[in-house]
Protein backbone atom coordinates (compact mmCIF):
# COMPACT_ATOMS: atom_id res chain seq x y z
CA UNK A 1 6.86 -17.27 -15.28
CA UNK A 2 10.51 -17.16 -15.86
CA UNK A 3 9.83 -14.53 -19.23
CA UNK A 4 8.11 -12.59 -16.91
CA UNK A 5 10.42 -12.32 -14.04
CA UNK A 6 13.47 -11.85 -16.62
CA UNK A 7 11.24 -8.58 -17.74
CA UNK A 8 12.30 -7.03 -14.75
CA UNK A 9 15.84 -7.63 -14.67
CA UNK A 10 17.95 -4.72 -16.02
CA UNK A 11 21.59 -5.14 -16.56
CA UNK A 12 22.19 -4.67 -12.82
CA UNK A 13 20.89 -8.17 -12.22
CA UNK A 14 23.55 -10.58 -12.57
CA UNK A 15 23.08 -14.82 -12.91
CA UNK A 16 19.91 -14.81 -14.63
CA UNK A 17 16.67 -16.86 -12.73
CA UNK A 18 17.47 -20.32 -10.67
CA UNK A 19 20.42 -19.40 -8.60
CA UNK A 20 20.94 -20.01 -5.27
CA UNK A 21 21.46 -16.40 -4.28
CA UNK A 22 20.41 -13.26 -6.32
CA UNK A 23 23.32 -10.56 -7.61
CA UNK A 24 22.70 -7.31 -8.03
CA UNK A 25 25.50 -4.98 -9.55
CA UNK A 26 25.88 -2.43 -6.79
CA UNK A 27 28.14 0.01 -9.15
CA UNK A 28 25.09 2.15 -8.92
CA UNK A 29 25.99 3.48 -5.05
CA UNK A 30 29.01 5.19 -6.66
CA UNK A 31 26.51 7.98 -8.16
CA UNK A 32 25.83 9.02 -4.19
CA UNK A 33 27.43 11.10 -1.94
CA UNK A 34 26.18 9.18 1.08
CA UNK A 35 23.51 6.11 0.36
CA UNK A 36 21.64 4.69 2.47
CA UNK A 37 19.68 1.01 1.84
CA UNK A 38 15.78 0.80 2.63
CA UNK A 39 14.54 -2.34 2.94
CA UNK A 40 11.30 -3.86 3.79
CA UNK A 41 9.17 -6.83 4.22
CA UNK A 42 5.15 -7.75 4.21
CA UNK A 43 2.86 -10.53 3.08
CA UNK A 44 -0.28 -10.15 2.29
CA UNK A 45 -2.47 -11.13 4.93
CA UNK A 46 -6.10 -12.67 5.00
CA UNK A 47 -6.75 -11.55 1.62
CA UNK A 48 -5.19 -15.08 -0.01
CA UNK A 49 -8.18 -16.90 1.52
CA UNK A 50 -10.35 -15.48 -1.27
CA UNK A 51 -7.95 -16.24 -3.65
CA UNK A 52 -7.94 -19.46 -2.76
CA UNK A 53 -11.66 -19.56 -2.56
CA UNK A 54 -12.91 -18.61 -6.35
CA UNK A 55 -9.52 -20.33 -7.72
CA UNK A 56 -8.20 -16.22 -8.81
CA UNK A 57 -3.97 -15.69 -8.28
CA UNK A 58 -2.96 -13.57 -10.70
CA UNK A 59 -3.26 -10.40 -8.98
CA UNK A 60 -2.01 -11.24 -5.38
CA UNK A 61 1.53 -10.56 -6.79
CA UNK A 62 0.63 -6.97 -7.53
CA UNK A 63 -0.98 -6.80 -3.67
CA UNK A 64 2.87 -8.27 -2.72
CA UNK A 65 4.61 -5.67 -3.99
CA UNK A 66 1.98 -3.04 -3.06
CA UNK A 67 2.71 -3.95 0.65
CA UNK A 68 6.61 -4.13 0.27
CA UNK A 69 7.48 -1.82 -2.30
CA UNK A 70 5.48 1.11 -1.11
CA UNK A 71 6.66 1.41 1.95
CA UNK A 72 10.55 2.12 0.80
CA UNK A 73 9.37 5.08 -1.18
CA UNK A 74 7.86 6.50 2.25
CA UNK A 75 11.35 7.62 2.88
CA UNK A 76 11.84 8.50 -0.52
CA UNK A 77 14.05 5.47 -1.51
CA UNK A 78 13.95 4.26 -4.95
CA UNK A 79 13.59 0.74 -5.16
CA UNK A 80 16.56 -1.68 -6.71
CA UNK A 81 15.37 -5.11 -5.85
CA UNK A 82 12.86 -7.96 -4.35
CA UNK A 83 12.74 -11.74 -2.91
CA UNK A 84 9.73 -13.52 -2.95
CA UNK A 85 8.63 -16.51 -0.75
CA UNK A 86 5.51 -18.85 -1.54
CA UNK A 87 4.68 -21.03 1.09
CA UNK A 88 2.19 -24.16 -0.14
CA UNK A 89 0.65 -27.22 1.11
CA UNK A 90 1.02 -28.62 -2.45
CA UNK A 91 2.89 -27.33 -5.17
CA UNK A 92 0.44 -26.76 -8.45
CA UNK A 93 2.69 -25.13 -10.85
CA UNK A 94 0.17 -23.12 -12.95
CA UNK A 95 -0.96 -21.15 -10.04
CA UNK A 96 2.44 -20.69 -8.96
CA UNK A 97 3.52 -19.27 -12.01
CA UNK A 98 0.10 -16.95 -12.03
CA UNK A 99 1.27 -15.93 -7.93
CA UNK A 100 4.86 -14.99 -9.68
CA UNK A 101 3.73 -13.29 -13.06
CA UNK A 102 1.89 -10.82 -10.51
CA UNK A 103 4.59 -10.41 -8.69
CA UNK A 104 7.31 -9.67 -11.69
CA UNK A 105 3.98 -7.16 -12.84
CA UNK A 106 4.32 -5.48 -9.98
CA UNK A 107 8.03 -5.14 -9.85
CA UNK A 108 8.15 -4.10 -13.25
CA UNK A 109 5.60 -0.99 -12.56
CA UNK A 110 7.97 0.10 -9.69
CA UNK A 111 11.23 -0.12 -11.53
CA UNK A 112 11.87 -3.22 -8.82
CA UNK A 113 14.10 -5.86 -10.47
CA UNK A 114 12.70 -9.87 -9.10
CA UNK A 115 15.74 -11.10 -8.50
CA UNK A 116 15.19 -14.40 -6.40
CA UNK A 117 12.11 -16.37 -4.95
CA UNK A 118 11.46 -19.67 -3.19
CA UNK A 119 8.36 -22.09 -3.40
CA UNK A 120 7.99 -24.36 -0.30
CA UNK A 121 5.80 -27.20 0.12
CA UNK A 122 4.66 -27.53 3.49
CA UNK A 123 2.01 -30.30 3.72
CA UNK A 124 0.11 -31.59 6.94
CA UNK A 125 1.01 -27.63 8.21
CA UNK A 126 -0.75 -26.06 5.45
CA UNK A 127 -3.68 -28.04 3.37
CA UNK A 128 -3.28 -29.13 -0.34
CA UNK A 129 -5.08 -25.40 -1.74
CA UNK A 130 -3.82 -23.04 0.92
CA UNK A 131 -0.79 -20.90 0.50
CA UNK A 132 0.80 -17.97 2.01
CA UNK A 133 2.83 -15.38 0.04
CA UNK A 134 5.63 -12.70 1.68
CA UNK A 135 8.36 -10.59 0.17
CA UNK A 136 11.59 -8.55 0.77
CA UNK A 137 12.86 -5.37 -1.13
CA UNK A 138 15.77 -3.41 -0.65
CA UNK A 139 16.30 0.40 -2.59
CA UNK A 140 18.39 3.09 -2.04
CA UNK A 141 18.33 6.93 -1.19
CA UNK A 142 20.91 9.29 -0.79
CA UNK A 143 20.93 10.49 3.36
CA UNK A 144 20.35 14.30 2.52
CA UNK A 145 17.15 13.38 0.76
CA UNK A 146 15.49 10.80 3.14
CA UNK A 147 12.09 11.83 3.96
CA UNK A 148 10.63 12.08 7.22
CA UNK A 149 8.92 13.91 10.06
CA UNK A 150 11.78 16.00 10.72
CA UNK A 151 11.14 18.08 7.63
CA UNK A 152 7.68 18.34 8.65
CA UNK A 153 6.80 22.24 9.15
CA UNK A 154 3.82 24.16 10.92
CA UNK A 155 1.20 24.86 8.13
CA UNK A 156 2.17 21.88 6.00
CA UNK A 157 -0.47 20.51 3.66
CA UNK A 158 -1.44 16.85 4.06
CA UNK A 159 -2.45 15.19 0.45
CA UNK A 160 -4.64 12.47 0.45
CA UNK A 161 -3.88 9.91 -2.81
CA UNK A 162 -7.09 7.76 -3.83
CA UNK A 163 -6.82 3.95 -3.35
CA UNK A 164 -7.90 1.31 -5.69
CA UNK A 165 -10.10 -0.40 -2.51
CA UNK A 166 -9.59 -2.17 0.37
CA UNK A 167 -5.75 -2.85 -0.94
CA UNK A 168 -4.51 -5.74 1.54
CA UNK A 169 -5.53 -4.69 5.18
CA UNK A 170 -8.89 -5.61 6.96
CA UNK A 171 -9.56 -8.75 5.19
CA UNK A 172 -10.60 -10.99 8.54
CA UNK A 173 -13.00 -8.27 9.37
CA UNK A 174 -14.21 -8.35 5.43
CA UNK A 175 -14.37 -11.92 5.49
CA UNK A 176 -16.66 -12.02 8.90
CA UNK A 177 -18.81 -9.78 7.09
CA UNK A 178 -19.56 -11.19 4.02
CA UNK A 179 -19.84 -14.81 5.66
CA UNK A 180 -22.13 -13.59 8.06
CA UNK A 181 -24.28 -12.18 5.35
CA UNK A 182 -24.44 -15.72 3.88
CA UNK A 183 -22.52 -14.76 0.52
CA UNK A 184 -20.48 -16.47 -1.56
CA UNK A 185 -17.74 -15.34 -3.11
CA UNK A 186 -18.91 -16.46 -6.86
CA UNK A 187 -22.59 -14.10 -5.77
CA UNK A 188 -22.62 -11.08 -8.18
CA UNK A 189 -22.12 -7.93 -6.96
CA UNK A 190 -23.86 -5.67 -9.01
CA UNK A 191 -22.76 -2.54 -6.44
CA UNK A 192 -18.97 -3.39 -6.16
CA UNK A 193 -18.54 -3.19 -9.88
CA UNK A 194 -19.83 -4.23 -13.41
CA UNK A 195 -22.67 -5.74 -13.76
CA UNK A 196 -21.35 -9.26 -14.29
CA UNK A 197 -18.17 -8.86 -11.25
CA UNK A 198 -18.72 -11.33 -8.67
CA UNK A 199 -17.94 -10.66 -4.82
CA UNK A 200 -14.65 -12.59 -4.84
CA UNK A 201 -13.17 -10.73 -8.08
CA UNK A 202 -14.20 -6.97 -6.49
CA UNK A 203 -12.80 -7.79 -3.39
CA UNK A 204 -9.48 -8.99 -4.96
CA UNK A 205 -9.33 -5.63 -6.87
CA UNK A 206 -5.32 -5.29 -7.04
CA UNK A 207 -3.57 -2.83 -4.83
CA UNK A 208 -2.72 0.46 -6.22
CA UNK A 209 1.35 0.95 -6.51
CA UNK A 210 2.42 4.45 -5.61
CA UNK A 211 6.51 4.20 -5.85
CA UNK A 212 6.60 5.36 -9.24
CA UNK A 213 3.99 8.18 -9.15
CA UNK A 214 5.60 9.20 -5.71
CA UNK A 215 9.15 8.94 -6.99
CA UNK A 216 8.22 11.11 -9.66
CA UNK A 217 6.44 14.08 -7.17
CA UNK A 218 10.04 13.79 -5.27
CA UNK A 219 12.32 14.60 -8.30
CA UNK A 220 9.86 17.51 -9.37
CA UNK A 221 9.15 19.39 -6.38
CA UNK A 222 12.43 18.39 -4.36
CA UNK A 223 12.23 19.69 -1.00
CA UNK A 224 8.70 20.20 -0.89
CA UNK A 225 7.83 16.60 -0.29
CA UNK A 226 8.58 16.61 3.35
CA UNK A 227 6.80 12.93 4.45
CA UNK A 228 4.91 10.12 3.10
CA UNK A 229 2.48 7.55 4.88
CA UNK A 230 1.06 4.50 3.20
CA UNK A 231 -2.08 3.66 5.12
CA UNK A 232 -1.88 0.19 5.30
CA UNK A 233 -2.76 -1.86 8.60
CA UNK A 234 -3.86 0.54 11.59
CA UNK A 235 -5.80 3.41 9.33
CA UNK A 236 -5.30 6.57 8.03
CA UNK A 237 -4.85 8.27 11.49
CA UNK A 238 -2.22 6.37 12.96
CA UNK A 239 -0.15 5.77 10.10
CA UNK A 240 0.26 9.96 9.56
CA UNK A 241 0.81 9.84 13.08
CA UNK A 242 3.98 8.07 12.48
CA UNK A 243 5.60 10.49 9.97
CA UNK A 244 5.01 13.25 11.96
CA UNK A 245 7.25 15.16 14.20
CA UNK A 246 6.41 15.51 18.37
CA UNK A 247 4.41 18.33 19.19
CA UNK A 248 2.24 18.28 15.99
CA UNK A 249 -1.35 17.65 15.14
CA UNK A 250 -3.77 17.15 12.49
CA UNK A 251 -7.61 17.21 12.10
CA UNK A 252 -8.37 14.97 9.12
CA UNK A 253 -11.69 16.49 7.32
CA UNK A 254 -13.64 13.41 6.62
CA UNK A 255 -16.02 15.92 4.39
CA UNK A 256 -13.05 15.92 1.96
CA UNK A 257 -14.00 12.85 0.62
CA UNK A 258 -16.49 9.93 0.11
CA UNK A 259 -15.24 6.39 0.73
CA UNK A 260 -16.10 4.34 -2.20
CA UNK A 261 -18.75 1.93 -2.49
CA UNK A 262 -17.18 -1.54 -1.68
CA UNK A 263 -16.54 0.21 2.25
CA UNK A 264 -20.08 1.41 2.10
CA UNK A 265 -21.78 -1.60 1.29
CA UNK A 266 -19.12 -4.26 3.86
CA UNK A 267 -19.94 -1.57 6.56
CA UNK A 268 -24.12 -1.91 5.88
CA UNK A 269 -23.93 -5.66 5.64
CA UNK A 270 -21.84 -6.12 9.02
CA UNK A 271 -24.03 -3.19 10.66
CA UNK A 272 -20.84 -0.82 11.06
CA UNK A 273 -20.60 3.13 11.13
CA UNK A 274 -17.94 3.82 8.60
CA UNK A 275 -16.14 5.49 11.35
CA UNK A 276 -15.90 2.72 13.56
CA UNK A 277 -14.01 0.75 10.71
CA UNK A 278 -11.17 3.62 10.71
CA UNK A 279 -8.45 1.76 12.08
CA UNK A 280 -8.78 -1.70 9.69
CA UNK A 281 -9.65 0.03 6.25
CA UNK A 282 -8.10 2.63 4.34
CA UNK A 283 -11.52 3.75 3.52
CA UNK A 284 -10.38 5.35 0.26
CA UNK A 285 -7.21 6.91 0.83
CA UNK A 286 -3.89 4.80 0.24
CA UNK A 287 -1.36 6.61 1.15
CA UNK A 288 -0.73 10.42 2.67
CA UNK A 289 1.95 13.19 1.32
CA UNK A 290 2.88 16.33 3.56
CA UNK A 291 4.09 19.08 1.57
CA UNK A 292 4.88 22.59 2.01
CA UNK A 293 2.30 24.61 1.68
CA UNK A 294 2.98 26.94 -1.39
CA UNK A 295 3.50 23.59 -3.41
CA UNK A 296 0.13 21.66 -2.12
CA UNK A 297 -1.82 23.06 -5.31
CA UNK A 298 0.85 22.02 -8.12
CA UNK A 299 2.03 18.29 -6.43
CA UNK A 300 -1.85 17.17 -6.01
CA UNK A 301 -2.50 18.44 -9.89
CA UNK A 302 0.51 16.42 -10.94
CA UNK A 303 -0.48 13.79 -8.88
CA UNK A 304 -3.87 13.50 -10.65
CA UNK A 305 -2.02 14.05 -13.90
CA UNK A 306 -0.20 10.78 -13.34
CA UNK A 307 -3.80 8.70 -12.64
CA UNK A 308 -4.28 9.13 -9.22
CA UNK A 309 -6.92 11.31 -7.83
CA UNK A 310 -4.91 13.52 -4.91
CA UNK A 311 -7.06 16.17 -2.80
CA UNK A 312 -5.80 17.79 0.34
CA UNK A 313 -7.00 17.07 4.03
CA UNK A 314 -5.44 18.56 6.72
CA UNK A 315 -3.07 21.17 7.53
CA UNK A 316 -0.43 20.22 10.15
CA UNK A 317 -0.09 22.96 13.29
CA UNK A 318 1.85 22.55 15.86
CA UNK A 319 1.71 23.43 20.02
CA UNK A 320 -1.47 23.28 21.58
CA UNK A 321 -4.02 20.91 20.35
CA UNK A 322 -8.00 21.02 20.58
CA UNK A 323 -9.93 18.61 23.47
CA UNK A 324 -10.42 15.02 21.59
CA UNK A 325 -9.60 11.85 21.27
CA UNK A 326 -5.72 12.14 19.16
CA UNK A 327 -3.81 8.85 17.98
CA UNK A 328 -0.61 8.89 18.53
CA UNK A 329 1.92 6.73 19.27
CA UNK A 330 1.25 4.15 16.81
CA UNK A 331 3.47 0.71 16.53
CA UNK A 332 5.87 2.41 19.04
CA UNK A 333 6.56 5.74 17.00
CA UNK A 334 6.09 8.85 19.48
CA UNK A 335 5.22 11.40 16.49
CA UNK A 336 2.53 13.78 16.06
CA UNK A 337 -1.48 13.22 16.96
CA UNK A 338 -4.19 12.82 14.16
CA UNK A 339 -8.02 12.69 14.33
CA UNK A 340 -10.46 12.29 12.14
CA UNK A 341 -13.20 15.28 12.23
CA UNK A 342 -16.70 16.02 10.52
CA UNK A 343 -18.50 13.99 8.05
CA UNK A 344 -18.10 11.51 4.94
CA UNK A 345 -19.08 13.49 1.83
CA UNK A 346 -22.01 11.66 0.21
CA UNK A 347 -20.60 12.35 -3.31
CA UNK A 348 -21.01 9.15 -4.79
CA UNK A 349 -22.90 7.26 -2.58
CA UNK A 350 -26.60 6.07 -2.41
C-alpha cells in the first residue's frame, strides 16, 4: 500500500507517508499570474455494499477518485493533491491496503499526488464487514482560464464522452433491482460481460477518469473548451443545466446514442423505461464538453484518439425555448434548461 501511494508522490510532496498532516510544495503557484485553488469532495455512495458483498475492493479507489477528481477539471483545474478517509467497523488490513492501492491507481492516472489518508474503526456504528470510503482534492487553475457557463456561446456544440457504466451514481435503485429479481451477486451475467463475469464484478466495473484526457483537450484547443459537466448524481440533463449560462437551452438527441447493455438489462429486470431512469444513471454518457462550434469536429476526434468514444448531442441556442418539460435549476444553480428529445438508438442492443 505504502509503494503504491509513494508512486504518486512527485517531488512536490514533502514528509513521505505516516505524517500527521500532508505537505505539498506550493512553489508551483509562482508559474501563475492569478491562481485560483479547486477543491472538492465525494464518497462513493451505495456502490460499497457490493463490494462488500462478493469480498471485491480493489477498484472502489479508482470510483473515489472518479467522483473527486473529475469534478476539479470541470473548471479546468489541474489537479495537485488528495486525502482519503476509510471509515470501518473493523480494521482488516489486506482489504484496506486493496481500498488504498485503488485509490493511489487512480491518483496516479490523474497526475493527483495521495498525500494523506485516515482509517477509522468505528464498531457497534458500522458492522465488522461494512465500510464507507470519501475523499478530498485540491488543484489549481489560473483565473483567466477557469471554465464555465459564462463562456458558453449561442450555437455551441455539446460533446457527449462515453462512460465505462453505471460509474458511482444510482446504486440503491440498482441494488432494488437486482434483489428484487432474486439475484445474487456471485450469478453470472452472461449479458453484462464475458462469459464467465458474475453480476457483482460487472456492476463494480471501475469508473472512467476523464481529468487527464480533458486536461489534455484544454491545452490543445484553448479557448474552445468553453464548459464541462460530469454527469454524476441527478443525470445528464441537470448536470449540463448547471454549466450553462441563463437564458440558454438544449435539446439532448437521445437518437445519438445507445445506452449500453448493463442499463438495458437493470431497466428490463426492474420493469423501467430507460427514460424514466434519466435522472439516477448516466445511461452511457459520463461527462459533457461545450465547445465552439468550428472546433466540435477536431476536439471529439481527439477525444476518441485518447480512448474515449466522444460524439456530439446538442447544440446550445439561446432566447426563446420550445413548449416542454426543461430542467433547470439543478442543486440551486439558475443556469440554462436541458431536455432530453427523441429516441435511444438501438445500435447495440437486442
Amino acid at each position: 500500500m505504502k509503494s503504491a501511494v509513494r508512486r504518486t508522490h512527485g517531488p512536490e510532496v514533502l514528509g513521505g507517508v505516516g505524517g500527521f498532516a500532508g505537505l505539498f510544495d506550493a512553489s508551483v503557484f509562482k508559474s501563475y499570474a492569478k491562481p485560483l485553488l479547486a477543491t472538492s469532495t465525494d464518497g462513493v455512495g451505495t456502490k460499497v455494499a457490493i463490494a462488500q458483498a462478493i469480498d471485491k475492493h480493489d477498484s472502489i479507489g479508482l470510483d473515489l477518485v472518479g467522483m473527486v477528481v473529475d469534478d476539479i477539471v470541470v473548471v479546468g483545474a489541474k489537479p495537485l493533491f488528495m486525502t482519503d478517509y476509510i471509515a470501518c467497523g473493523k480494521v482488516f488490513p489486506e482489504r484496506i491496503a486493496d481500498i488504498v492501492r485503488g485509490i493511489a491507481q487512480g491518483c496516479a492516472e490523474t497526475g493527483t499526488a495521495l498525500v494523506g489518508g485516515e482509517t477509522a474503526e468505528h464498531p457497534g456504528l458500522l458492522g465488522v464487514n461494512d465500510y464507507d470510503v470519501a475523499g478530498a482534492a485540491t488543484g489549481v487553475v489560473e483565473a483567466g482560464a477557469v471554465l464555465g457557463a459564462e463562456r458558453v456561446q449561442d450555437g455551441d456544440v455539446v460533446l457527449a464522452l462515453a462512460s465505462s457504466g453505471l460509474h458511482s451514481n444510482g446504486y440503491s435503485l440498482v441494488r432494488h433491482i437486482v434483489a428484487g429479481a432474486g439475484i445474487q451477486y456471485g450469478d453470472r451475467a452472461p449479458d453484462l460481460g464475458s462469459h464467465g463475469t458474475t453480476w457483482g464484478e460487472a456492476l463494480l466495473e471501475p469508473t472512467r477518469l476523464y481529468t487527464s484526457p480533458l486536461l489534455r483537450l484544454i491545452s490543445q484547443f484553448g479557448g474552445a473548451v468553453h464548459s464541462l459537466s460530469h454527469v454524476t448524481g441527478g443525470g445528464i440533463a441537470a448536470n449540463l443545466a448547471r454549466v450553462l449560462p441563463q437564458g440558454t437551452w438544449v435539446d439532448v438527441d437521445r437518437s445519438t446514442w445507445s445506452p449500453p447493455p448493463v442499463f438495458r438489462v437493470l431497466a428490463d429486470l426492474g420493469g423501467l423505461a430507460l427514460e424514466s431512469a434519466e435522472g439516477t444513471w448516466n445511461l452511457g454518457i459520463g461527462f459533457l464538453a461545450v465547445v465552439a462550434a468550428e472546433k466540435a469536429d477536431a476536439a471529439a476526434s481527439a477525444l476518441a484518439q485518447d480512448g474515449i468514444a466522444t460524439w456530439p448531442v446538442g447544440v446550445v441556442r439561446r432566447g426563446a425555448r420550445p413548449e416542454g418539460d426543461y430542467e433547470q435549476g439543478a442543486k440551486g444553480v439558475d443556469g440554462g434548461a436541458v431536455r432530453l428529445v427523441g429516441t435511444y438508438s438501438s445500435d447495440g442492443a437486442e
